[in-house]
N, C-alpha and C. Protein backbone atom coordinates (compact mmCIF):
# COMPACT_ATOMS: atom_id res chain seq x y z
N UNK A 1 0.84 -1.17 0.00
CA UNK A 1 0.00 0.00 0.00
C UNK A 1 0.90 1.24 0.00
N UNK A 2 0.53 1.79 -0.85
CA UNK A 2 1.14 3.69 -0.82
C UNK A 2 1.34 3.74 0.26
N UNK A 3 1.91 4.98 0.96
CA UNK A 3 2.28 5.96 2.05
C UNK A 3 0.77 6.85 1.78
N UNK A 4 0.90 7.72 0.97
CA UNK A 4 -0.77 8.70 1.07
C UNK A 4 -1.92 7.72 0.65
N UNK A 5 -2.12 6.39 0.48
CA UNK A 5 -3.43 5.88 0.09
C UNK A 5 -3.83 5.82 1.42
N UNK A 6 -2.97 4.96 2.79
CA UNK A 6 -3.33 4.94 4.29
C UNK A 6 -3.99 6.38 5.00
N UNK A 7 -3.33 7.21 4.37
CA UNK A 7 -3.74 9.00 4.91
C UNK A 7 -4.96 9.45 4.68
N UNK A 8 -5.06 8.67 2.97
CA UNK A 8 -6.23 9.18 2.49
C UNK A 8 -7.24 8.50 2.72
N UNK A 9 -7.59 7.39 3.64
CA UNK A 9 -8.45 6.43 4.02
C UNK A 9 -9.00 6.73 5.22
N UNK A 10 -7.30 7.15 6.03
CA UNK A 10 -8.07 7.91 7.64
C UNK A 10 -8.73 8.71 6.98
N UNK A 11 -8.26 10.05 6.20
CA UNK A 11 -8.99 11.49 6.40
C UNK A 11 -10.46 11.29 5.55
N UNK A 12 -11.10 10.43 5.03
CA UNK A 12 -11.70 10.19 3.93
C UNK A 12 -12.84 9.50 5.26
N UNK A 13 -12.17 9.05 6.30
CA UNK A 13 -13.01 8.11 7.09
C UNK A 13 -13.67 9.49 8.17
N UNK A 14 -12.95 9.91 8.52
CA UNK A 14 -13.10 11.60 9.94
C UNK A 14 -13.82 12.00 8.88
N UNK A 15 -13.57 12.60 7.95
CA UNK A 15 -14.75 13.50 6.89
C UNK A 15 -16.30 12.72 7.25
N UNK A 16 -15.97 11.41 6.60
CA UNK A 16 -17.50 10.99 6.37
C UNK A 16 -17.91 10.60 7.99
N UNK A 17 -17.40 10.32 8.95
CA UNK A 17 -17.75 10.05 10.62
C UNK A 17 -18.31 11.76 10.35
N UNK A 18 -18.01 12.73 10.96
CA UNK A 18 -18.53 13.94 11.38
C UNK A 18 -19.42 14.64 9.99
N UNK A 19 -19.64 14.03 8.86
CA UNK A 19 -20.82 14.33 8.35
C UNK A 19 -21.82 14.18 8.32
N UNK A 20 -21.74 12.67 8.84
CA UNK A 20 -23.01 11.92 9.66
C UNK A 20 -23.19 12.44 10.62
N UNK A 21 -22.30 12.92 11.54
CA UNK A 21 -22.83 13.38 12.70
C UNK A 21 -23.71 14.66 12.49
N UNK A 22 -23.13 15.84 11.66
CA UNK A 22 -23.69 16.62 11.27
C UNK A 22 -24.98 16.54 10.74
N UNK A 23 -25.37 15.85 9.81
CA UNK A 23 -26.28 15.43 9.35
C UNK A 23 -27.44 15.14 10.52
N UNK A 24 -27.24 14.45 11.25
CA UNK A 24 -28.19 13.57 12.45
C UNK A 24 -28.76 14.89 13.16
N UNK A 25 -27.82 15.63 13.57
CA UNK A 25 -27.60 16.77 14.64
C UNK A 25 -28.31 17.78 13.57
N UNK A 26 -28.63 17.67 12.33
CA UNK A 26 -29.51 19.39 11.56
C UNK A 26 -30.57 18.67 11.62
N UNK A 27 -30.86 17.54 11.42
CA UNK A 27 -32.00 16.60 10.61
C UNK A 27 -32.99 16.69 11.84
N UNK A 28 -32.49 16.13 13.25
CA UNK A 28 -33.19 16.05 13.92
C UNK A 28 -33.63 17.59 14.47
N UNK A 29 -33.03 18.49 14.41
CA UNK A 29 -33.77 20.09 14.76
C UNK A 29 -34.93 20.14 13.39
N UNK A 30 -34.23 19.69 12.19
CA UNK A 30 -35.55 20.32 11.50
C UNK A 30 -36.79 19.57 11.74
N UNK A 31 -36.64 18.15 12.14
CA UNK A 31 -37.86 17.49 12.22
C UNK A 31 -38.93 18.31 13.09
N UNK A 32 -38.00 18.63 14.28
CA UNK A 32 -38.54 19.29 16.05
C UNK A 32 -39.58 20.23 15.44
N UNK A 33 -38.69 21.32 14.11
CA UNK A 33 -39.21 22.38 13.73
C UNK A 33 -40.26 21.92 12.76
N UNK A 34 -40.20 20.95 11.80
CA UNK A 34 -41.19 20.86 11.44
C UNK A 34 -42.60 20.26 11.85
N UNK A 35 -42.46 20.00 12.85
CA UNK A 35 -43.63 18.95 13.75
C UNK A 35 -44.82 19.68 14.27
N UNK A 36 -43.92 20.95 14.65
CA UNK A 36 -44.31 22.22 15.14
C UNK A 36 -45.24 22.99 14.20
N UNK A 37 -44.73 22.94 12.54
CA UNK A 37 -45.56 23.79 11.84
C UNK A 37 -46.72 22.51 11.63
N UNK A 38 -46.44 21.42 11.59
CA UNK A 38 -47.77 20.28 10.85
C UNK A 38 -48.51 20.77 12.31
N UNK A 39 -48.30 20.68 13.46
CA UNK A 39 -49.35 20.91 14.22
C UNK A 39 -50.09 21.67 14.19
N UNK A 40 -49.20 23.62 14.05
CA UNK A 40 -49.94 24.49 13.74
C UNK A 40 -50.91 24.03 12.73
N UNK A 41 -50.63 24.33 11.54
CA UNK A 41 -51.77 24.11 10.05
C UNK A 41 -52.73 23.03 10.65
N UNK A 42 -52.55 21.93 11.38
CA UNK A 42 -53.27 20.75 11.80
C UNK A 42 -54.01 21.68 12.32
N UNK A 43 -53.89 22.58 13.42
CA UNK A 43 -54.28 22.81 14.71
C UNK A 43 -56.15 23.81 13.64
N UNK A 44 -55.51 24.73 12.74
CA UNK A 44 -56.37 25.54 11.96
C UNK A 44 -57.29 24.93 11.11
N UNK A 45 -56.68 23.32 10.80
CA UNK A 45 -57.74 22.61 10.27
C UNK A 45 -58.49 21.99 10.80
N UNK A 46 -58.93 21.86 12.31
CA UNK A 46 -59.24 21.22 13.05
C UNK A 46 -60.51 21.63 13.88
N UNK A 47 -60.40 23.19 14.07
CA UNK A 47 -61.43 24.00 14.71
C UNK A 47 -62.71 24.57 13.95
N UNK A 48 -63.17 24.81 14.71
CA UNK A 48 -64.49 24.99 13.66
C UNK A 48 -64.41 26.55 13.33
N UNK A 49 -63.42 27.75 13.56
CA UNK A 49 -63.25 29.03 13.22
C UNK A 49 -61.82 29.37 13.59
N UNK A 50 -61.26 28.94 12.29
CA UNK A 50 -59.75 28.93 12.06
C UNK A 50 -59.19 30.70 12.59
N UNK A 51 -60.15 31.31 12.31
CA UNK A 51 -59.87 32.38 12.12
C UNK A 51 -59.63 32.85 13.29
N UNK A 52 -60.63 33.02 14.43
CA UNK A 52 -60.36 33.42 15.50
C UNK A 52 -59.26 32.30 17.04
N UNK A 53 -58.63 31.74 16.11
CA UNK A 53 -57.68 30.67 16.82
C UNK A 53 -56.13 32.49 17.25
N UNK A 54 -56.16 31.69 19.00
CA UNK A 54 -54.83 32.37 19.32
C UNK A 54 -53.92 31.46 20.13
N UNK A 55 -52.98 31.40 19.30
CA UNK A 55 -52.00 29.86 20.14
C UNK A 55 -51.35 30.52 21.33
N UNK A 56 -51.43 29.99 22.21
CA UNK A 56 -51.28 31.05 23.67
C UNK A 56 -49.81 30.03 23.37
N UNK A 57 -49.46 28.93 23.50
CA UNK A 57 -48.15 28.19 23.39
C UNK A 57 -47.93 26.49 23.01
N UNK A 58 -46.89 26.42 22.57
CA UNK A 58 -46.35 25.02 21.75
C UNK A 58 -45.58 24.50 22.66
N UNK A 59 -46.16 22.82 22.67
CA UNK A 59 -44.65 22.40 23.29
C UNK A 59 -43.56 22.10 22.34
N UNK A 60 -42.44 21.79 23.08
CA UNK A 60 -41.76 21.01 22.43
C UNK A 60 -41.69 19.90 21.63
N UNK A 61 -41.68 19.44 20.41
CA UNK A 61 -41.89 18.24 20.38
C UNK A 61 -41.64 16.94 21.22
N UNK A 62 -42.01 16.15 21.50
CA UNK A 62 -41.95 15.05 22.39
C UNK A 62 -41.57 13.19 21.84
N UNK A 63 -41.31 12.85 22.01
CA UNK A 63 -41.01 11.62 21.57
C UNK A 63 -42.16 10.59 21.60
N UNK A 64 -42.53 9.87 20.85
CA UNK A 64 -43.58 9.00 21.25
C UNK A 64 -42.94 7.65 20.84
N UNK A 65 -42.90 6.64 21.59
CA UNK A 65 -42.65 4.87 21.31
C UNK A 65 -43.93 4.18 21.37
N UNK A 66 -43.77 3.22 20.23
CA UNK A 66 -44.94 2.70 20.13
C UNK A 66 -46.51 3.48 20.43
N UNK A 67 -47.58 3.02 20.90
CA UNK A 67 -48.61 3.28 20.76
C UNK A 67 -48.83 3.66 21.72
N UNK A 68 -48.31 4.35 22.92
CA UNK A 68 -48.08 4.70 24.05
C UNK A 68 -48.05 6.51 24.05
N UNK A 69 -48.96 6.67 23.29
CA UNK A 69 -49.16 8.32 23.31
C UNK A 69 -48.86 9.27 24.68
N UNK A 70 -49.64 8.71 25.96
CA UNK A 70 -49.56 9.77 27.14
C UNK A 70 -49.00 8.82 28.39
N UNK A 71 -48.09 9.33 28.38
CA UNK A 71 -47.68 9.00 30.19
C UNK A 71 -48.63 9.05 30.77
N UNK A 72 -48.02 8.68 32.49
CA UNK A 72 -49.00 8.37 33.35
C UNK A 72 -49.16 9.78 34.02
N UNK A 73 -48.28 10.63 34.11
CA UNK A 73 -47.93 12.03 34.52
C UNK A 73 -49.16 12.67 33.59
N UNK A 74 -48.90 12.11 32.37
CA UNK A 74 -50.08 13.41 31.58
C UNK A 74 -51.50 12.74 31.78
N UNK A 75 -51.82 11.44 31.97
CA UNK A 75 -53.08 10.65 31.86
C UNK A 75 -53.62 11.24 33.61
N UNK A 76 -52.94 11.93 34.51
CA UNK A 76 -53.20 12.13 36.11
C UNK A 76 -53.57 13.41 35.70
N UNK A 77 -53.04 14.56 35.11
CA UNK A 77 -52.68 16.00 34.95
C UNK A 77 -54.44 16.10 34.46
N UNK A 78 -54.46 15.38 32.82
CA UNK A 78 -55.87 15.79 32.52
C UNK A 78 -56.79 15.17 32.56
N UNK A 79 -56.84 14.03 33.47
CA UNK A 79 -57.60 13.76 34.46
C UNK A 79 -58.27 14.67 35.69
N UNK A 80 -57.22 15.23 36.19
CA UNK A 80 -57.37 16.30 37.14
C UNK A 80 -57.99 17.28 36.15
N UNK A 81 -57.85 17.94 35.31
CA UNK A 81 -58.51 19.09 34.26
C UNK A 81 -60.09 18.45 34.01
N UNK A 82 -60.19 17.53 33.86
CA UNK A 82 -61.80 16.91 33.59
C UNK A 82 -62.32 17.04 34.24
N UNK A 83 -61.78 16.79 35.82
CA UNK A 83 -62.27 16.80 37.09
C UNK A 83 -62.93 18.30 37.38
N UNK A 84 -62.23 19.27 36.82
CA UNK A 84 -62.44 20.81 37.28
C UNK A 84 -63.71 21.17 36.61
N UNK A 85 -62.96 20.98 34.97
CA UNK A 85 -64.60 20.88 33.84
C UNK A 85 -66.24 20.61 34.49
N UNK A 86 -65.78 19.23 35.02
CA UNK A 86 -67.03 18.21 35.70
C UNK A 86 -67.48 19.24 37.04
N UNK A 87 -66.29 19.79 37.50
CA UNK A 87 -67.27 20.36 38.96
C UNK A 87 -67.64 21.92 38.36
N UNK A 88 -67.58 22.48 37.52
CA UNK A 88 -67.86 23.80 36.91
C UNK A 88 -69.14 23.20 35.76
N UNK A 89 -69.71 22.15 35.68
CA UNK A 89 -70.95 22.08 34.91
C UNK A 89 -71.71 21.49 35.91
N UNK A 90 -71.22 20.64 36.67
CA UNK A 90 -72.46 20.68 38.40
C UNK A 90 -72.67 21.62 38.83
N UNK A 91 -71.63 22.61 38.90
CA UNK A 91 -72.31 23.74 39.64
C UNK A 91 -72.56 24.89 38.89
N UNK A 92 -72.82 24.85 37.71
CA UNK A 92 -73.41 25.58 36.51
C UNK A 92 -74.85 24.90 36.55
N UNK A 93 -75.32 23.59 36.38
CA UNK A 93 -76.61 23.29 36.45
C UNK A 93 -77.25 22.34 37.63
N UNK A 94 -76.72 22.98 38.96
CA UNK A 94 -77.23 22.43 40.37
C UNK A 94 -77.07 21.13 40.30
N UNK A 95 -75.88 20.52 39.81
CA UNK A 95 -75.21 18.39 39.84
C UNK A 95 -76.67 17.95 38.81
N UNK A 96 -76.54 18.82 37.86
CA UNK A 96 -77.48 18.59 36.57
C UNK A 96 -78.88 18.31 36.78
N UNK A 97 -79.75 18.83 38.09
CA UNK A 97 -80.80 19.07 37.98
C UNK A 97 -81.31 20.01 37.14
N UNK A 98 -80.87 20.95 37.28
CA UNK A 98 -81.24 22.21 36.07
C UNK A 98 -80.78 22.42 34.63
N UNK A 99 -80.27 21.05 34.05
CA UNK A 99 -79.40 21.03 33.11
C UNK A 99 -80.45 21.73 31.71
N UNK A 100 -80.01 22.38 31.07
CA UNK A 100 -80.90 22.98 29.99
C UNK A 100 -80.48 22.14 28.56
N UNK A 101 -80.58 21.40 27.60
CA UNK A 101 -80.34 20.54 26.69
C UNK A 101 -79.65 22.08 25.56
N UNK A 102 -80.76 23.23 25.84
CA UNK A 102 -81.06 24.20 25.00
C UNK A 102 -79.73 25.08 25.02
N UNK A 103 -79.12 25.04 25.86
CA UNK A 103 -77.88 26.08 27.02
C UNK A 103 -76.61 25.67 26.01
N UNK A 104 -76.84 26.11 24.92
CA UNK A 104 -75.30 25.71 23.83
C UNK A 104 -74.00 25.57 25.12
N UNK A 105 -73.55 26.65 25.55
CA UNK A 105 -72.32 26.44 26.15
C UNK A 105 -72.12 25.32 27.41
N UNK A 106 -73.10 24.96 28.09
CA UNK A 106 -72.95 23.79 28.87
C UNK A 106 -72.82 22.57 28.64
N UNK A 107 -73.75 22.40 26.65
CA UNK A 107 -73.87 21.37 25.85
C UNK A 107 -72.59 21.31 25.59
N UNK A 108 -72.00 22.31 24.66
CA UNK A 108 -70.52 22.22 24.34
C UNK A 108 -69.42 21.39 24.96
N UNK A 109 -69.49 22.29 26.27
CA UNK A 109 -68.75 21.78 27.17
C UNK A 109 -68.81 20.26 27.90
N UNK A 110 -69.79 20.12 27.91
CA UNK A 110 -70.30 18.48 28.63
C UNK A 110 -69.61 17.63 27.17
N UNK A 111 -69.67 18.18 26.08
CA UNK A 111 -69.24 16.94 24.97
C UNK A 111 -67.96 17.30 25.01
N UNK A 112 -67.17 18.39 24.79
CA UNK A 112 -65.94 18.80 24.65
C UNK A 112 -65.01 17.59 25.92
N UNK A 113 -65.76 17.84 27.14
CA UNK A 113 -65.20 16.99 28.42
C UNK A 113 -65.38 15.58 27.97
N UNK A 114 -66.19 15.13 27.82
CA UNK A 114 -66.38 13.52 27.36
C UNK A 114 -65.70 12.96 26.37
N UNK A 115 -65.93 13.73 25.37
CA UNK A 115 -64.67 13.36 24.03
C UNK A 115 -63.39 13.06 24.72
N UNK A 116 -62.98 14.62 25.38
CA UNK A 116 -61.53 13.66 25.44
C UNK A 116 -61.54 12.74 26.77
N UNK A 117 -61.70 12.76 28.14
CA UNK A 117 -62.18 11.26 28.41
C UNK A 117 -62.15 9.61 27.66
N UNK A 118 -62.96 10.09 26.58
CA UNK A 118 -62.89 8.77 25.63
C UNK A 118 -62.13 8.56 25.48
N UNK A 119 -61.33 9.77 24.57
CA UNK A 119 -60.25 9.82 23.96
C UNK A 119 -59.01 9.16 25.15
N UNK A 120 -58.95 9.81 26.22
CA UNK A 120 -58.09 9.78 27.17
C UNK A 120 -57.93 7.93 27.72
N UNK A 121 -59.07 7.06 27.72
CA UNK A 121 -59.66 5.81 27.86
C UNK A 121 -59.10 5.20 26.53
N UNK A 122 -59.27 5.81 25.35
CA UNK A 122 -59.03 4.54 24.37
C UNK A 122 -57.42 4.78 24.26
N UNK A 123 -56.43 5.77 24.80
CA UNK A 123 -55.24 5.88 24.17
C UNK A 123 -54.23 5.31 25.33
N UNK A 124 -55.27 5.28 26.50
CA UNK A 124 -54.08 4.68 27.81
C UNK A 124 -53.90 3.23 27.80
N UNK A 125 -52.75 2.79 27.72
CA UNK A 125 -52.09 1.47 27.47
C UNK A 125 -52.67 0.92 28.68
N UNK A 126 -53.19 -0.61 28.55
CA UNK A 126 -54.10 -1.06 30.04
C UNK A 126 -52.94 -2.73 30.26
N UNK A 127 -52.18 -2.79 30.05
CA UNK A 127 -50.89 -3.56 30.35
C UNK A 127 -49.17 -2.71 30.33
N UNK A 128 -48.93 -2.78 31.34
CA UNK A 128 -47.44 -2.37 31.01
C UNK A 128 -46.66 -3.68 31.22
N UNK A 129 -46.26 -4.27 30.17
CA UNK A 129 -45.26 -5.50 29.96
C UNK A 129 -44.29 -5.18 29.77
N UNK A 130 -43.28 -3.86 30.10
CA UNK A 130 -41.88 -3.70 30.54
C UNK A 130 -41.32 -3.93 29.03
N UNK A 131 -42.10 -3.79 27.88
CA UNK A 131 -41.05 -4.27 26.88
C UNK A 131 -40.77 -2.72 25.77
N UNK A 132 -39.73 -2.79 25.66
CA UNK A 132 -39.01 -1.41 25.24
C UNK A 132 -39.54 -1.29 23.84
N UNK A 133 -40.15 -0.22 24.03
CA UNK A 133 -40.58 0.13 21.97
C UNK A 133 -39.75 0.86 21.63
N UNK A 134 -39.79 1.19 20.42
CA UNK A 134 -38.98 1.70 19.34
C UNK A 134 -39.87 3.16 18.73
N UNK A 135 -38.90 4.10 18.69
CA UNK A 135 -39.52 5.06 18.15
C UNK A 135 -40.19 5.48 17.16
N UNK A 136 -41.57 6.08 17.52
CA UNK A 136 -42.56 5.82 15.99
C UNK A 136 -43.05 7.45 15.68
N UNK A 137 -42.70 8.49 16.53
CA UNK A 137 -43.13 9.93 16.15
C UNK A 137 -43.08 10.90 16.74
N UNK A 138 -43.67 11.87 16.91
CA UNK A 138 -43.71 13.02 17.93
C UNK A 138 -44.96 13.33 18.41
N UNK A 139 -44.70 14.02 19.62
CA UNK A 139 -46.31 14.54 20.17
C UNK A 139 -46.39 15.91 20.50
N UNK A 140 -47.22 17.29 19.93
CA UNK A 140 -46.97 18.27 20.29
C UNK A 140 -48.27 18.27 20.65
N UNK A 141 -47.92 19.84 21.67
CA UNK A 141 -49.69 19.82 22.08
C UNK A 141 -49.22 21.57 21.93
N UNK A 142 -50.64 21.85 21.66
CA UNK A 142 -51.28 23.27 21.24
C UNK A 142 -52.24 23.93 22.12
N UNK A 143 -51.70 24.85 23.01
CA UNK A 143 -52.35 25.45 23.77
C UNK A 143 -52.74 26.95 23.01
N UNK A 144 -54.16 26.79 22.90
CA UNK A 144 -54.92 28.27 22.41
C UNK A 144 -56.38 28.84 23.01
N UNK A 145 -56.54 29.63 22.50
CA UNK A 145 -58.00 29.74 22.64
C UNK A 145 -58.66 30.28 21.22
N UNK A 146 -60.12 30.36 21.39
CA UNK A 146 -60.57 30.25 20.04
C UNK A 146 -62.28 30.72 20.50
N UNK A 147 -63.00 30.74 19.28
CA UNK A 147 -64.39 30.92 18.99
C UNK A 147 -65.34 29.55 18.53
N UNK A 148 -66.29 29.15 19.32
CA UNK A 148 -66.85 28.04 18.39
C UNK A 148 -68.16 28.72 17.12
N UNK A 149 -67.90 27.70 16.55
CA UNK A 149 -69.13 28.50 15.31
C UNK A 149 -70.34 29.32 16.04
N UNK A 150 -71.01 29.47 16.94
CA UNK A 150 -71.67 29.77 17.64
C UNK A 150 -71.04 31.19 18.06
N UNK A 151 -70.01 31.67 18.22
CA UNK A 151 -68.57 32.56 18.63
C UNK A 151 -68.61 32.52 20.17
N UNK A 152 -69.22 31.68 20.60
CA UNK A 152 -68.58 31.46 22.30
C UNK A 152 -67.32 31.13 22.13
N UNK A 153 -66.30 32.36 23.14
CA UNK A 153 -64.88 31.74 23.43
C UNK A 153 -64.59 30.70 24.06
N UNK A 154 -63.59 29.82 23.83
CA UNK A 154 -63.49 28.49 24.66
C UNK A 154 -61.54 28.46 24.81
N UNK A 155 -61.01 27.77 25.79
CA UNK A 155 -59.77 27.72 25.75
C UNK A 155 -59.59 25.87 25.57
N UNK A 156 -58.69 25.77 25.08
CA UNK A 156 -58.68 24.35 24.95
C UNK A 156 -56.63 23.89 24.90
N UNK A 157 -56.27 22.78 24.33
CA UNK A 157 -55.08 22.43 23.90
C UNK A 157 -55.02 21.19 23.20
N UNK A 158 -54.64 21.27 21.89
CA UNK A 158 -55.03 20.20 21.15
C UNK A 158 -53.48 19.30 21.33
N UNK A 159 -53.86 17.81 21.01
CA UNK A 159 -52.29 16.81 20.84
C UNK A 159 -52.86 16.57 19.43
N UNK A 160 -51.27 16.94 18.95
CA UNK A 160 -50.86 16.08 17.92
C UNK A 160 -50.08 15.04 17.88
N UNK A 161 -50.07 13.89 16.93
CA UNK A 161 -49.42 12.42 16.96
C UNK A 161 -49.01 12.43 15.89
N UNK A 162 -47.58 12.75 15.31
CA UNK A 162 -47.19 12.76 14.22
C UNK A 162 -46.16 11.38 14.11
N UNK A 163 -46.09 11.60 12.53
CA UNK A 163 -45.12 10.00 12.11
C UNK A 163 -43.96 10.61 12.99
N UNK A 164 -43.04 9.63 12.36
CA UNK A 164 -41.29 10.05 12.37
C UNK A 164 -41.00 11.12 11.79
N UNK A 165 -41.20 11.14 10.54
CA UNK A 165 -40.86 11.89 9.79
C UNK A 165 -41.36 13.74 10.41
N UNK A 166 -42.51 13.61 10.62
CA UNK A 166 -43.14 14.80 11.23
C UNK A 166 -43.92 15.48 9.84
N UNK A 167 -44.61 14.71 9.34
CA UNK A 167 -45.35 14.92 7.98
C UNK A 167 -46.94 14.82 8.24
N UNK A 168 -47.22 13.82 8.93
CA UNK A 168 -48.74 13.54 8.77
C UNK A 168 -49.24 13.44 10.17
N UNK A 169 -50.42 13.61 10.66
CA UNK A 169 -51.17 13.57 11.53
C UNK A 169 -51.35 12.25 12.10
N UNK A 170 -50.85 11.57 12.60
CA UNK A 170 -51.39 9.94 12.90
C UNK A 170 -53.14 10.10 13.87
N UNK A 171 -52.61 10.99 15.18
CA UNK A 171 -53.91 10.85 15.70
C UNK A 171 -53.86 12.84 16.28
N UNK A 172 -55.17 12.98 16.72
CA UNK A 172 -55.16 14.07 17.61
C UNK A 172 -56.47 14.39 18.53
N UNK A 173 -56.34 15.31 19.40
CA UNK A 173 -57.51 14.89 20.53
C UNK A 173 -57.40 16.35 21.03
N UNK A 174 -58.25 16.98 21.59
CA UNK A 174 -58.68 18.22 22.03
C UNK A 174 -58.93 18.15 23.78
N UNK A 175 -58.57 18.74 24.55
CA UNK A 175 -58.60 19.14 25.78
C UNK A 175 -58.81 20.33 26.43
N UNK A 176 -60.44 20.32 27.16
CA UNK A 176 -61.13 21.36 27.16
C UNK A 176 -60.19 22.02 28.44
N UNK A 177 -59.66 23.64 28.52
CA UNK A 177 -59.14 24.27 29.54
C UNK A 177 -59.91 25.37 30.33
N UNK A 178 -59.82 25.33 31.54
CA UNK A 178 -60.56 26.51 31.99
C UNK A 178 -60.12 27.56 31.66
């Protein structure tokens, strides 16, 4: 072997090692960043008056493994938020003796709370078998407030469930805020 073919094999090898690295290290900020805009545009296609949407704040993107959308930290948190919902429509219609069917904003709200509930029920994993998943996307959530077609203001925070890539919507769910 040459004297410079050995040289040119290390330096040929450090080039392509720290381009990959480079690469990994831009790729993964743009994903973060792009996850962020699919949520936004998600977030405007989602409401029933795009227009009067104000994103009070974004999280970070988040990691999601397997089908395991919400921790147990977040499944307690808006749990506790349902809980508040639930005691602000008892004591809006006397523990629903006085419930009015007619009363748009109590209606709203009683479905707005139940949806995600459901939602909150069909996405919580009901075995933890300790077995390590593999990464399948991101999760941002969208804290805003907004107008429903009706133009009652409402505050809410939507999740998004994006691929890997941070391209498409896999799932998303709405969470009513006081």
């Amino acid at each position: 072997m040459k004297p410079g073919t050995r040289l040119a094999i290390i330096l040929a090898s450090i080039i392509l090692f720290w381009s990959v690295v480079g690469y990994f290290v831009f790729c993964g900020d743009n994903l973060k960043k792009r996850a962020v805009e699919v949520a936004e545009l998600a977030l405007k296609a989602s409401v029933d008056n795009p227009r009067s949407v104000k994103i009070i704040g974004i999280s970070q993107p988040d990691s999601v493994f397997g089908r395991e959308y919400i921790t147990m930290d977040e499944k307690m948190s808006i749990s506790m938020m349902m809980m508040k919902i639930n005691e602000k429509v008892m004591k809006l219609t006397d523990g629903l003796e006085n419930f009015n069917p007619d009363d748009k904003e109590i209606s709203v709200l009683m479905e707005r709370q139940m949806e995600a509930m459901s939602v909150l029920r069909a996405m919580t994993p009901q075995t933890n078998d300790n077995v390590v998943k593999s990464f399948t996307g991101w999760k941002v959530k969208v804290e805003y407030e907004g107008k429903d077609s009706g133009g009652k203001p409402y505050h809410s925070e939507y999740w998004f469930i994006l691929d890997k890539e941070a391209q498409f919507v896999i799932k998303s769910f709405e969470i009513p805020l006081m």
